[in-house]
PDB file of N, CA and C in Angstrom:
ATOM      1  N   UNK A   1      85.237 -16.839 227.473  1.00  0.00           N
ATOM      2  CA  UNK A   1      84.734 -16.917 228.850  1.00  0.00           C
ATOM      3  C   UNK A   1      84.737 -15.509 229.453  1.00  0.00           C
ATOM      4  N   UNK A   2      83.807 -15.425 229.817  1.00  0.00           N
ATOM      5  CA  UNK A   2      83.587 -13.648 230.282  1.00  0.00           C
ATOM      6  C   UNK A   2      84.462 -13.562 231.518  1.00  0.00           C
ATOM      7  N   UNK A   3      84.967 -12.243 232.005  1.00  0.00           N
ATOM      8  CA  UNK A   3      85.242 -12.260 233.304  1.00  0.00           C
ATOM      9  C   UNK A   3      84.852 -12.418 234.501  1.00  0.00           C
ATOM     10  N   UNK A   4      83.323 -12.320 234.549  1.00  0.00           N
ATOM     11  CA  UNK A   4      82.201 -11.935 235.416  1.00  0.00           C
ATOM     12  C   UNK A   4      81.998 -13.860 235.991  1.00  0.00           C
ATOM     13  N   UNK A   5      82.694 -14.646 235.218  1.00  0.00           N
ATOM     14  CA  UNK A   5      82.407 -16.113 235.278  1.00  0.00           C
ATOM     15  C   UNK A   5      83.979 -16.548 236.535  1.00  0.00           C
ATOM     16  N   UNK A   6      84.837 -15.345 236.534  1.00  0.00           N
ATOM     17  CA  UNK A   6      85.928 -15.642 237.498  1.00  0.00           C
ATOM     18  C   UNK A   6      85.658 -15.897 238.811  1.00  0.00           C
ATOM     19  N   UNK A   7      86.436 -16.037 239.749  1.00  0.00           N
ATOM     20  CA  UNK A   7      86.449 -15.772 241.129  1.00  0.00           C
ATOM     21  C   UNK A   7      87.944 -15.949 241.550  1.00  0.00           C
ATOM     22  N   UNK A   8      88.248 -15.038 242.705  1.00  0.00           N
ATOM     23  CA  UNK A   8      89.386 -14.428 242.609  1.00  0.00           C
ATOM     24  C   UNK A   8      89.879 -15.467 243.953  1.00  0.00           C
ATOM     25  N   UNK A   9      91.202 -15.529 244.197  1.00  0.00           N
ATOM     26  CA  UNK A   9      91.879 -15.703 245.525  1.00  0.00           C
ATOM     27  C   UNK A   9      90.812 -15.337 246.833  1.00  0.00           C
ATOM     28  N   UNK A  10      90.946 -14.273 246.754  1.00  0.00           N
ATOM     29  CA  UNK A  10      90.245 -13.636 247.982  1.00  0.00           C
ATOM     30  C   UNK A  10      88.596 -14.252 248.164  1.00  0.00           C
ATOM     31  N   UNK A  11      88.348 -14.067 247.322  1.00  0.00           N
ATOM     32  CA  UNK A  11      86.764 -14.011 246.923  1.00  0.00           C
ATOM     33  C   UNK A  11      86.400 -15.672 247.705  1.00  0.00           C
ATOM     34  N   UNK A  12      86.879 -16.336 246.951  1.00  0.00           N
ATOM     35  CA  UNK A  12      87.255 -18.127 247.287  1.00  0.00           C
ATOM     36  C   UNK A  12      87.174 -18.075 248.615  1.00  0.00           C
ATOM     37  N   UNK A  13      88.190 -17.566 249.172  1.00  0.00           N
ATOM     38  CA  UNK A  13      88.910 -17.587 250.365  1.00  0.00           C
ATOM     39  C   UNK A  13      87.557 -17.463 251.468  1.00  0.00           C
ATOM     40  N   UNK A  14      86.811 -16.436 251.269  1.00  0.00           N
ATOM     41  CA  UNK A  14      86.120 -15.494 252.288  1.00  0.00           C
ATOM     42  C   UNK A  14      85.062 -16.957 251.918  1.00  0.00           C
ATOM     43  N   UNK A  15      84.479 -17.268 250.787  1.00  0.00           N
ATOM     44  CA  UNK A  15      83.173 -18.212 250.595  1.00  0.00           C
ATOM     45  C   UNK A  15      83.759 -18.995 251.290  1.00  0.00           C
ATOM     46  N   UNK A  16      85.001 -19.851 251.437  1.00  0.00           N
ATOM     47  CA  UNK A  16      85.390 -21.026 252.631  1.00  0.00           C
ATOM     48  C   UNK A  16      85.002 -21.064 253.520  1.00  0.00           C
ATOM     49  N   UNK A  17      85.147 -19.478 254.397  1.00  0.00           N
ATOM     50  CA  UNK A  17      85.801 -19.106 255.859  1.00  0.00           C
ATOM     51  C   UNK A  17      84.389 -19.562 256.230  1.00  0.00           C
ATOM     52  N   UNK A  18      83.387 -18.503 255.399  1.00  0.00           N
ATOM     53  CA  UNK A  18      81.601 -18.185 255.495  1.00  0.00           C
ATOM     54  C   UNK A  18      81.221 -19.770 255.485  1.00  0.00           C
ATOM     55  N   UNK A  19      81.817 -20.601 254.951  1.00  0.00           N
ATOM     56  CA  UNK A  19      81.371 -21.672 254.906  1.00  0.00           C
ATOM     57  C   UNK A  19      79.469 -21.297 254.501  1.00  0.00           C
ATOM     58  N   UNK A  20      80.311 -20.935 253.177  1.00  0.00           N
ATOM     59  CA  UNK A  20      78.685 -20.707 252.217  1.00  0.00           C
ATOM     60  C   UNK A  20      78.535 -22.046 251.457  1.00  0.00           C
ATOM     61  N   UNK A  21      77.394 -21.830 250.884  1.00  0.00           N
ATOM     62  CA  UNK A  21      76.953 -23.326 250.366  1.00  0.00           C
ATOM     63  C   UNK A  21      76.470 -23.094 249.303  1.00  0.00           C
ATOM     64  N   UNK A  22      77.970 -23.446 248.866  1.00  0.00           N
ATOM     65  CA  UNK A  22      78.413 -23.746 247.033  1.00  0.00           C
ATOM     66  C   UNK A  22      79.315 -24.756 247.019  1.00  0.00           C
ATOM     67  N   UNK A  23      79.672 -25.559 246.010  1.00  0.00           N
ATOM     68  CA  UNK A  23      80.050 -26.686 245.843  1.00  0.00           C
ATOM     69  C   UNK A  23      81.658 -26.294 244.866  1.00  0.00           C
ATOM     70  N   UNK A  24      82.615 -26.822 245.463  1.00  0.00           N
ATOM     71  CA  UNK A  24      83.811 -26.201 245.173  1.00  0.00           C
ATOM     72  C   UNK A  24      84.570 -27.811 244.553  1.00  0.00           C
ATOM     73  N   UNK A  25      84.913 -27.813 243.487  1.00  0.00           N
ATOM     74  CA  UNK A  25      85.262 -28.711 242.644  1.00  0.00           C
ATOM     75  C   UNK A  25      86.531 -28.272 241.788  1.00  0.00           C
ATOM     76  N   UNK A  26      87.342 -29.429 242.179  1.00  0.00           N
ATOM     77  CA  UNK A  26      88.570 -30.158 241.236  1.00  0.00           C
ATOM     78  C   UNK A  26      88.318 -30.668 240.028  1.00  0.00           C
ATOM     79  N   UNK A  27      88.484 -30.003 238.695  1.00  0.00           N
ATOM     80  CA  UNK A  27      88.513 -30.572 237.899  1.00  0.00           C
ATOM     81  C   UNK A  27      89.892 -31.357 237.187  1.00  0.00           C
ATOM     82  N   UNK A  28      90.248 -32.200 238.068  1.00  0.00           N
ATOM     83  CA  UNK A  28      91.603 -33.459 237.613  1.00  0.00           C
ATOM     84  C   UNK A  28      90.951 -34.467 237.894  1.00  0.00           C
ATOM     85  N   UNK A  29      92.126 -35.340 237.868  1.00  0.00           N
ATOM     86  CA  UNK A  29      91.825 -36.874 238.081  1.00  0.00           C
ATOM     87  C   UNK A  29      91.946 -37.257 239.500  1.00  0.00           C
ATOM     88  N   UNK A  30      91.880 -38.042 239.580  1.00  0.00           N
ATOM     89  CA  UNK A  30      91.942 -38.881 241.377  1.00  0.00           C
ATOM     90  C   UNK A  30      93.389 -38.800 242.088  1.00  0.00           C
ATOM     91  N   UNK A  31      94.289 -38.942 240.912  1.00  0.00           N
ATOM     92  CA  UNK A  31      95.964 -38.791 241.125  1.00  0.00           C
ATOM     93  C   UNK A  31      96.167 -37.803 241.816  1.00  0.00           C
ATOM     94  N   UNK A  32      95.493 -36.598 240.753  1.00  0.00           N
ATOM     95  CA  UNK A  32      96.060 -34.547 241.320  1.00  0.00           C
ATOM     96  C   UNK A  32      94.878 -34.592 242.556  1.00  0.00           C
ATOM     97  N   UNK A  33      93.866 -35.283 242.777  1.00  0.00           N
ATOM     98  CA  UNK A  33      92.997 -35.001 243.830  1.00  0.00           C
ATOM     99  C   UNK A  33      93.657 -35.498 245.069  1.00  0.00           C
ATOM    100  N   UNK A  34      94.436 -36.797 244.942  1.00  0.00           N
ATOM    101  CA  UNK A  34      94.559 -37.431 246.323  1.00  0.00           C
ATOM    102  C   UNK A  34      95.975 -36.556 246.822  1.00  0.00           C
ATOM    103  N   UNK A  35      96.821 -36.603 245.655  1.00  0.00           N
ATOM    104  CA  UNK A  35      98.013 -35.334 245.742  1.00  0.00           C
ATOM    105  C   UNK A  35      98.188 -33.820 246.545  1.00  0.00           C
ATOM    106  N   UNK A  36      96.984 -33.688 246.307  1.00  0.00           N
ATOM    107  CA  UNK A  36      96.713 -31.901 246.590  1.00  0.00           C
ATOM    108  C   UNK A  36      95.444 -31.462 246.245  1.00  0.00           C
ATOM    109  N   UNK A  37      94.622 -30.276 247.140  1.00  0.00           N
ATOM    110  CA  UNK A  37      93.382 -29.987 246.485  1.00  0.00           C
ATOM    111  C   UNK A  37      93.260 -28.985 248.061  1.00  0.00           C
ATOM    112  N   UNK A  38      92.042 -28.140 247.297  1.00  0.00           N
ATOM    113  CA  UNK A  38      91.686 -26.873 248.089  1.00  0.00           C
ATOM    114  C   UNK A  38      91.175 -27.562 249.672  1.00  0.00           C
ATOM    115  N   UNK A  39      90.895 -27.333 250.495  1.00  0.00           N
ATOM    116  CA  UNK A  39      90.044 -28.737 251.820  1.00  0.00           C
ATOM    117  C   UNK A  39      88.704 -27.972 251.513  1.00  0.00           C
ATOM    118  N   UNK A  40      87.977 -29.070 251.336  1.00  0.00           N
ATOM    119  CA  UNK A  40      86.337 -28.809 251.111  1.00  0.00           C
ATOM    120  C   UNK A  40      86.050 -29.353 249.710  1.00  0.00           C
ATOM    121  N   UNK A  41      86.884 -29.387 248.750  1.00  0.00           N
ATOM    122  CA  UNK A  41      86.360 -29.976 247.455  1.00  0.00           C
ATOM    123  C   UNK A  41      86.488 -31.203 247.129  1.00  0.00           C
ATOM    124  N   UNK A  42      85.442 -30.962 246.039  1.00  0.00           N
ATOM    125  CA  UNK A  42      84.854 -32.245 245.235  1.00  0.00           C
ATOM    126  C   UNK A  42      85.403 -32.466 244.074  1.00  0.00           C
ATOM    127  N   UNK A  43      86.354 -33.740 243.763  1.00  0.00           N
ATOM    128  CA  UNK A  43      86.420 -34.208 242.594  1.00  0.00           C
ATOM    129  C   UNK A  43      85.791 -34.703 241.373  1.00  0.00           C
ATOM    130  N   UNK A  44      85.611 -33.546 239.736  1.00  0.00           N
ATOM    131  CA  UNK A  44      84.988 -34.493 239.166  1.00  0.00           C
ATOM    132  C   UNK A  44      86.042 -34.591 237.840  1.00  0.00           C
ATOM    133  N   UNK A  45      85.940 -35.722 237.427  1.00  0.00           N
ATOM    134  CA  UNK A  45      86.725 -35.582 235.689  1.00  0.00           C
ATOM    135  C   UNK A  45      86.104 -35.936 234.937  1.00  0.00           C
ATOM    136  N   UNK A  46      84.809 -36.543 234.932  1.00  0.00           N
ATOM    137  CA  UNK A  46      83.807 -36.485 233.857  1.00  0.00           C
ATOM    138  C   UNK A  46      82.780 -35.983 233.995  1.00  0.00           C
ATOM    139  N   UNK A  47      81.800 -35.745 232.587  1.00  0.00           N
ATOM    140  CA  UNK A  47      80.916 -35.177 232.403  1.00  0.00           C
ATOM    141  C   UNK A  47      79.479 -35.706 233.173  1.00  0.00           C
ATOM    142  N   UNK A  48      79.996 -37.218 233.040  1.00  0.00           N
ATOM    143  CA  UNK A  48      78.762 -38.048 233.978  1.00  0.00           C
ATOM    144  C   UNK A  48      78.884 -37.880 234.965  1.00  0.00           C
ATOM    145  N   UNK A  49      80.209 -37.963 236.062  1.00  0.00           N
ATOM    146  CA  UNK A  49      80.277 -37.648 237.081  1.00  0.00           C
ATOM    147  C   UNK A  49      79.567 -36.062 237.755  1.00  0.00           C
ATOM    148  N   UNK A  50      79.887 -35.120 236.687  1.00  0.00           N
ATOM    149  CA  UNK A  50      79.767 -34.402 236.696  1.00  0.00           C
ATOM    150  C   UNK A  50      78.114 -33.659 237.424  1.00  0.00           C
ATOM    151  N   UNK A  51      77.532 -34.885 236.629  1.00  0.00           N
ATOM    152  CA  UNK A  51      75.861 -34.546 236.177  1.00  0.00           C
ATOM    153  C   UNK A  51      75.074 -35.172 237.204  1.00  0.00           C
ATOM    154  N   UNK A  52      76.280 -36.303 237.818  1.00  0.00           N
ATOM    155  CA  UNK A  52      75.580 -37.066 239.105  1.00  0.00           C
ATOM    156  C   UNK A  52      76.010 -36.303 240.014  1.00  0.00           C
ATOM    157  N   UNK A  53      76.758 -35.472 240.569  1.00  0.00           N
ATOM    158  CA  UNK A  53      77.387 -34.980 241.935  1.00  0.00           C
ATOM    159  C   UNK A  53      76.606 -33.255 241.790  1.00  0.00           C
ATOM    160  N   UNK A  54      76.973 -32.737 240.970  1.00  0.00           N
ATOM    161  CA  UNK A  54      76.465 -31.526 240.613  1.00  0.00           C
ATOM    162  C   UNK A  54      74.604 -31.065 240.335  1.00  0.00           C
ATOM    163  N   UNK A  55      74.042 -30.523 241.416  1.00  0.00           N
ATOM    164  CA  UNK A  55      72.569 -29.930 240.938  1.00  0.00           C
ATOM    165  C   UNK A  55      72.367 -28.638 239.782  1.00  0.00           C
ATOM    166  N   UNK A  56      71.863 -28.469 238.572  1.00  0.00           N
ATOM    167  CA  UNK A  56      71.639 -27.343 238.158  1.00  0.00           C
ATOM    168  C   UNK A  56      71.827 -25.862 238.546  1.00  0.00           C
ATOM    169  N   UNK A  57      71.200 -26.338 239.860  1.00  0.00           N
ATOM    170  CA  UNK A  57      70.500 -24.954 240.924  1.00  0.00           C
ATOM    171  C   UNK A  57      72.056 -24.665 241.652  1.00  0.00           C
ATOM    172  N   UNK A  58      72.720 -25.840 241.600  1.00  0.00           N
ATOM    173  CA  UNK A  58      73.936 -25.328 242.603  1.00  0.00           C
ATOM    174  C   UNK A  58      74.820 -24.161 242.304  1.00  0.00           C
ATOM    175  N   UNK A  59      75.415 -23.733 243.534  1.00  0.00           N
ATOM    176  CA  UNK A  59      76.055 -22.456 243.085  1.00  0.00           C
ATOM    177  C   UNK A  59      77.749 -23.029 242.604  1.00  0.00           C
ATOM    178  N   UNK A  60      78.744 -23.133 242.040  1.00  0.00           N
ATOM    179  CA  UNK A  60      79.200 -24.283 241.355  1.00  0.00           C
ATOM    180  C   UNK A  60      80.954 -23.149 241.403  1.00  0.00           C
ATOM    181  N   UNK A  61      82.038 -23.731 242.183  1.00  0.00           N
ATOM    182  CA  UNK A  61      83.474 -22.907 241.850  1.00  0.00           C
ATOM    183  C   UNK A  61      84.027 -24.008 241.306  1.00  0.00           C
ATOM    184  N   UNK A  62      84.823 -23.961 239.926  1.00  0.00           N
ATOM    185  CA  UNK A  62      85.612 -25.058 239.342  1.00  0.00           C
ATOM    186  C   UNK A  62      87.008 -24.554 239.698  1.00  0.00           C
ATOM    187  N   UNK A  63      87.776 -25.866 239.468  1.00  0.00           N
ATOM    188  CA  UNK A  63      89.019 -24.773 239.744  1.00  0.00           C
ATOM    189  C   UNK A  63      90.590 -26.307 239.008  1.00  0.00           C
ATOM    190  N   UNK A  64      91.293 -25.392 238.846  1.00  0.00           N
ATOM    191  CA  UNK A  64      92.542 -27.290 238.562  1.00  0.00           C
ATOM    192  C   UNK A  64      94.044 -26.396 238.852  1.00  0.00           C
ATOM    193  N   UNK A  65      94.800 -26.906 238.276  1.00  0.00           N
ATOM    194  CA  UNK A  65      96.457 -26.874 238.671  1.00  0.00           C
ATOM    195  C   UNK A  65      96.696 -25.597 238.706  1.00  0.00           C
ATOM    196  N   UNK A  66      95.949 -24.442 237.443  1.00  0.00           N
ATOM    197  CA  UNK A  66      96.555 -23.347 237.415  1.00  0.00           C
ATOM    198  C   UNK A  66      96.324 -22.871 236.318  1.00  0.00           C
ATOM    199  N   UNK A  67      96.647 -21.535 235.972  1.00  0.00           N
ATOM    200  CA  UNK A  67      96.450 -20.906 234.877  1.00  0.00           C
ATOM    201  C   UNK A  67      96.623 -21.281 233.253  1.00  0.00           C
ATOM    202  N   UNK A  68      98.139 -22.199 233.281  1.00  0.00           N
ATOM    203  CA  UNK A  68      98.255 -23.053 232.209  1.00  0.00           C
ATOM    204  C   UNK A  68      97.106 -23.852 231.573  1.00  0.00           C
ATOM    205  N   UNK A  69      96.944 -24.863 232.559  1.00  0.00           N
ATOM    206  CA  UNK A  69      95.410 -25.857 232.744  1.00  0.00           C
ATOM    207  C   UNK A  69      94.504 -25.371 231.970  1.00  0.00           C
ATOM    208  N   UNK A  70      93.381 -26.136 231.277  1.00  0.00           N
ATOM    209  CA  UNK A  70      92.435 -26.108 230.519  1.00  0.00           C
ATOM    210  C   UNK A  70      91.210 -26.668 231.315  1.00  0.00           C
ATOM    211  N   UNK A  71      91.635 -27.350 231.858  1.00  0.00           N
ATOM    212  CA  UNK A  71      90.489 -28.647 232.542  1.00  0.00           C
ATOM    213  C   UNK A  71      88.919 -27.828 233.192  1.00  0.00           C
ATOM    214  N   UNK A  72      89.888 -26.599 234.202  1.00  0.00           N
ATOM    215  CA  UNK A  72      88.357 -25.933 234.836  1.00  0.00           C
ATOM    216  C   UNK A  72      87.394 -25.192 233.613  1.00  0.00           C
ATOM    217  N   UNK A  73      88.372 -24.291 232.665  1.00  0.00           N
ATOM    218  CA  UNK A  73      87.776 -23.883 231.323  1.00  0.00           C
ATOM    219  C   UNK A  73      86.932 -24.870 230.582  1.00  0.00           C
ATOM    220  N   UNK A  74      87.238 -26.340 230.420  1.00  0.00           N
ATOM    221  CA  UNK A  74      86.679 -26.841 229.824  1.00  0.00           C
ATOM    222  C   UNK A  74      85.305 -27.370 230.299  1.00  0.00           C
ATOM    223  N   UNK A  75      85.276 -27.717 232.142  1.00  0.00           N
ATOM    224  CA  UNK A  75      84.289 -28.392 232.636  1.00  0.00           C
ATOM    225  C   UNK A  75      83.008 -27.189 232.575  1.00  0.00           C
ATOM    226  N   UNK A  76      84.024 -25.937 232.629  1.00  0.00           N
ATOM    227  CA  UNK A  76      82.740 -24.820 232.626  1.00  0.00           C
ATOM    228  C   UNK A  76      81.688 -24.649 231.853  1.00  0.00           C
ATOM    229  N   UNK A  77      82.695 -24.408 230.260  1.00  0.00           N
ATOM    230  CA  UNK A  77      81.720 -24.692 229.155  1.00  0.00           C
ATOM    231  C   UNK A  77      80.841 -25.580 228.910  1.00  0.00           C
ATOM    232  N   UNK A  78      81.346 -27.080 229.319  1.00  0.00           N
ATOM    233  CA  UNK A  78      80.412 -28.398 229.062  1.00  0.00           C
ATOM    234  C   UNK A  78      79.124 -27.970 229.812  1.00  0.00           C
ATOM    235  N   UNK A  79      79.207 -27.571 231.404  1.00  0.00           N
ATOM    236  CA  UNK A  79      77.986 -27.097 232.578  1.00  0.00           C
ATOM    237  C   UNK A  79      77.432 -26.185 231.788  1.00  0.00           C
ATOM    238  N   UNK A  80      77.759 -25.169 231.301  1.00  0.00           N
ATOM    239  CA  UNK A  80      77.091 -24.002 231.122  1.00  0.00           C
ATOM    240  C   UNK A  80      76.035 -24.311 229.775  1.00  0.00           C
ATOM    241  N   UNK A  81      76.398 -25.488 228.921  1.00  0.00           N
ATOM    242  CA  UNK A  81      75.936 -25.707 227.685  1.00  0.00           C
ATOM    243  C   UNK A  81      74.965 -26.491 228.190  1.00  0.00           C
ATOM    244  N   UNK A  82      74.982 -27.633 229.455  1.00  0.00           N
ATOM    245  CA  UNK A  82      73.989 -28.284 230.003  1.00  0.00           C
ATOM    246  C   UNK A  82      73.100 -27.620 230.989  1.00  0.00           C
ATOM    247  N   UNK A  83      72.931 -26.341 230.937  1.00  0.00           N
ATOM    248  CA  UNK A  83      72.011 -25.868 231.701  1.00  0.00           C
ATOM    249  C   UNK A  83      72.455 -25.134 233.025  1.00  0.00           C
ATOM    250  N   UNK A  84      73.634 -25.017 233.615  1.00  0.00           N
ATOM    251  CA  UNK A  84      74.058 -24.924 234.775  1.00  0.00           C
ATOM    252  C   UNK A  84      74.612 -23.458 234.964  1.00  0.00           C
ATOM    253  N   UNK A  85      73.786 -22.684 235.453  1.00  0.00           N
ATOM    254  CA  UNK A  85      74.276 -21.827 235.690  1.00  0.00           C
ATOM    255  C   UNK A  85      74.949 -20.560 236.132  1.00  0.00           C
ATOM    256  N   UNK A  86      75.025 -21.249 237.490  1.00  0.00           N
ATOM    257  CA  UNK A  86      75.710 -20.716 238.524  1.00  0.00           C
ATOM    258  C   UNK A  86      77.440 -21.188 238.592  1.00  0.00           C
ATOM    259  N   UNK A  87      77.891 -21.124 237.532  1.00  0.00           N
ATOM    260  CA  UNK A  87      79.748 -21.838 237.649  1.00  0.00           C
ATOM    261  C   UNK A  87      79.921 -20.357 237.243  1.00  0.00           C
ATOM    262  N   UNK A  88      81.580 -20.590 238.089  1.00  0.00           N
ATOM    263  CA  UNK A  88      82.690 -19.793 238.162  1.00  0.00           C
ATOM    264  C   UNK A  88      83.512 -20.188 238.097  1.00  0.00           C
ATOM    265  N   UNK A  89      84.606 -20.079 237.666  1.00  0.00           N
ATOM    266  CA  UNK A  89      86.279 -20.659 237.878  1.00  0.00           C
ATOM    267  C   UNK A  89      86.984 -19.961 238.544  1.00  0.00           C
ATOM    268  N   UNK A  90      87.896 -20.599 239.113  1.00  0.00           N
ATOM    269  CA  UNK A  90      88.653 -19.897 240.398  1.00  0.00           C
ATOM    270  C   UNK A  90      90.539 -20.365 239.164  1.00  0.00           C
ATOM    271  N   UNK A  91      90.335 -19.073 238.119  1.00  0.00           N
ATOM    272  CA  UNK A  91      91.495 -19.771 237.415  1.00  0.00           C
ATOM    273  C   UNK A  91      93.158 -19.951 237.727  1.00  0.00           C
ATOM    274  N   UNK A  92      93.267 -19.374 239.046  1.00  0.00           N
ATOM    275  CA  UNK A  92      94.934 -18.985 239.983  1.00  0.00           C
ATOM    276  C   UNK A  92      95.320 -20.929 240.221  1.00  0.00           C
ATOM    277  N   UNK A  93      93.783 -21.569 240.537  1.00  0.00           N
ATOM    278  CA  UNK A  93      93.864 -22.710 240.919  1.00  0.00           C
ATOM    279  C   UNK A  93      94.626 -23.424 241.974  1.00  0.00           C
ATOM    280  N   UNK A  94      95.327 -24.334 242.078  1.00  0.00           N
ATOM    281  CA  UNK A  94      96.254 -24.807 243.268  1.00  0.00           C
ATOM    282  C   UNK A  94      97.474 -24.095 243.092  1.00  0.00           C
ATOM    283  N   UNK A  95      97.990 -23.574 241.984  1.00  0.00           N
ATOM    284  CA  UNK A  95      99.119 -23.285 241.802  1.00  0.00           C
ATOM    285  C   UNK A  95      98.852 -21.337 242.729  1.00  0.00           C
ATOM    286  N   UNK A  96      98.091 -20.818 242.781  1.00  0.00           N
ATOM    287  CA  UNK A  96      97.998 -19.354 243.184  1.00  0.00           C
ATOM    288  C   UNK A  96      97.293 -19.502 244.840  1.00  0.00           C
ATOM    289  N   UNK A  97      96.541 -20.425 244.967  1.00  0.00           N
ATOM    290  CA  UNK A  97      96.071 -21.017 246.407  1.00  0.00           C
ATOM    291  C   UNK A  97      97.700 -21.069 246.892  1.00  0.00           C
ATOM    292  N   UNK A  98      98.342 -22.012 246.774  1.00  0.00           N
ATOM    293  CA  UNK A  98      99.444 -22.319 247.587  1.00  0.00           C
ATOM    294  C   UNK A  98     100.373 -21.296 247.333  1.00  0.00           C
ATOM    295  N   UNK A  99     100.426 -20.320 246.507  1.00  0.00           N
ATOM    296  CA  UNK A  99     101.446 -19.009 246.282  1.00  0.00           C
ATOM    297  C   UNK A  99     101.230 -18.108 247.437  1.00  0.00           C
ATOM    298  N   UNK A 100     100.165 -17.930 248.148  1.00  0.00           N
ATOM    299  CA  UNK A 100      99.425 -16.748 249.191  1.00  0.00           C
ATOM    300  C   UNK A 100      99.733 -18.272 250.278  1.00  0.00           C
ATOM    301  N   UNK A 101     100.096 -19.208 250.543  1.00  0.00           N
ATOM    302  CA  UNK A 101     100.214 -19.509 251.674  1.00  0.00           C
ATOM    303  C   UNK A 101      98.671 -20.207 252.569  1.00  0.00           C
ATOM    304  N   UNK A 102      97.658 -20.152 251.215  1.00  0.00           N
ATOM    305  CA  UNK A 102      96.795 -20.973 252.008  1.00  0.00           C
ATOM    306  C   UNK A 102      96.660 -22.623 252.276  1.00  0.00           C
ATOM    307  N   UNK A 103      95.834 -23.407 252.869  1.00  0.00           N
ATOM    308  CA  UNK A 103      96.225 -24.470 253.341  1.00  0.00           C
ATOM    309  C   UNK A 103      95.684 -25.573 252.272  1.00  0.00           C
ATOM    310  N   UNK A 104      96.432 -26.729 252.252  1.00  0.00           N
ATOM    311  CA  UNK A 104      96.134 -27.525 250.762  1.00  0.00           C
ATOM    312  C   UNK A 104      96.150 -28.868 252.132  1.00  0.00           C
ATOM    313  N   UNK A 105      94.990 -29.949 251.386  1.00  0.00           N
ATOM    314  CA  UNK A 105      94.708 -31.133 251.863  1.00  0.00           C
ATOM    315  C   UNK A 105      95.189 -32.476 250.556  1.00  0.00           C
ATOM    316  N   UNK A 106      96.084 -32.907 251.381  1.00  0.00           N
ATOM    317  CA  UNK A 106      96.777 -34.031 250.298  1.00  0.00           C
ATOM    318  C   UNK A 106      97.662 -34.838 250.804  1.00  0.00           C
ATOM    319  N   UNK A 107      97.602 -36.117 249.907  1.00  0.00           N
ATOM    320  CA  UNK A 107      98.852 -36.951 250.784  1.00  0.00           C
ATOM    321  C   UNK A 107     100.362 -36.020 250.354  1.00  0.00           C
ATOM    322  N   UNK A 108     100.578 -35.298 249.485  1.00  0.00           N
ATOM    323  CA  UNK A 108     102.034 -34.840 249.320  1.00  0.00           C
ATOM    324  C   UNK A 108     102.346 -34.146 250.513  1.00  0.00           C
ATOM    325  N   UNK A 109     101.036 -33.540 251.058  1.00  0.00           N
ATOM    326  CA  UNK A 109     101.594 -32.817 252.109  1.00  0.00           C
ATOM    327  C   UNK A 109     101.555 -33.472 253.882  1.00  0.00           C
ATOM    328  N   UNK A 110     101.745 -34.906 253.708  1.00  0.00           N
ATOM    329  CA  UNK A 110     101.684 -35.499 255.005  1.00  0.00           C
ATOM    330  C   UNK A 110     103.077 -35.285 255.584  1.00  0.00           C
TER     331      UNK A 110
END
């Protein structure tokens, strides 16, 4: 995965604020989604899901638990092999989001 396919803390951060229009996606399950997640994203864990929620043309940030995690690596490759090619991974994920103190939407945090 090239580097140029990253997106950083900051970078994320500023596309939120701008409230630009790109489509910012959880790649877990419904469990880690209802748990915790960036505010503004979209859950997908399959490939179908994937193909129904997601446009080609879209500009596309994946992102999951954290650097350990495979999940955003993996949804990338599947997109990128189906044509899609505007994805990035945001690979710090929830685990580097909530390290800097930004704000997480979830029932853990009621």
């Amino acid at each position: 995965m090239a580097e140029m396919d990253l997106i950083d803390t900051q970078e994320l951060k500023q596309k939120l604020d701008r409230k630009d229009d790109f489509k910012l996606v959880m790649t877990l399950g419904e469990w880690e989604y209802r748990a915790s997640h960036i505010p503004g994203s979209l859950r997908i864990s399959t490939v179908e899901e994937a193909l129904e929620a997601l446009h080609p043309h879209d500009e596309i940030v994946l992102y999951d638990s954290g650097p350990p995690c495979t999940a955003s690596r993996i949804a990338c490759r599947l997109l990128k092999a189906r044509g899609y090619e505007r994805v990035r991974r945001y690979a710090g994920g929830l685990q580097e989001w909530e390290s800097v103190g930004y704000a997480l939407e979830g029932e853990h945090l009621a």
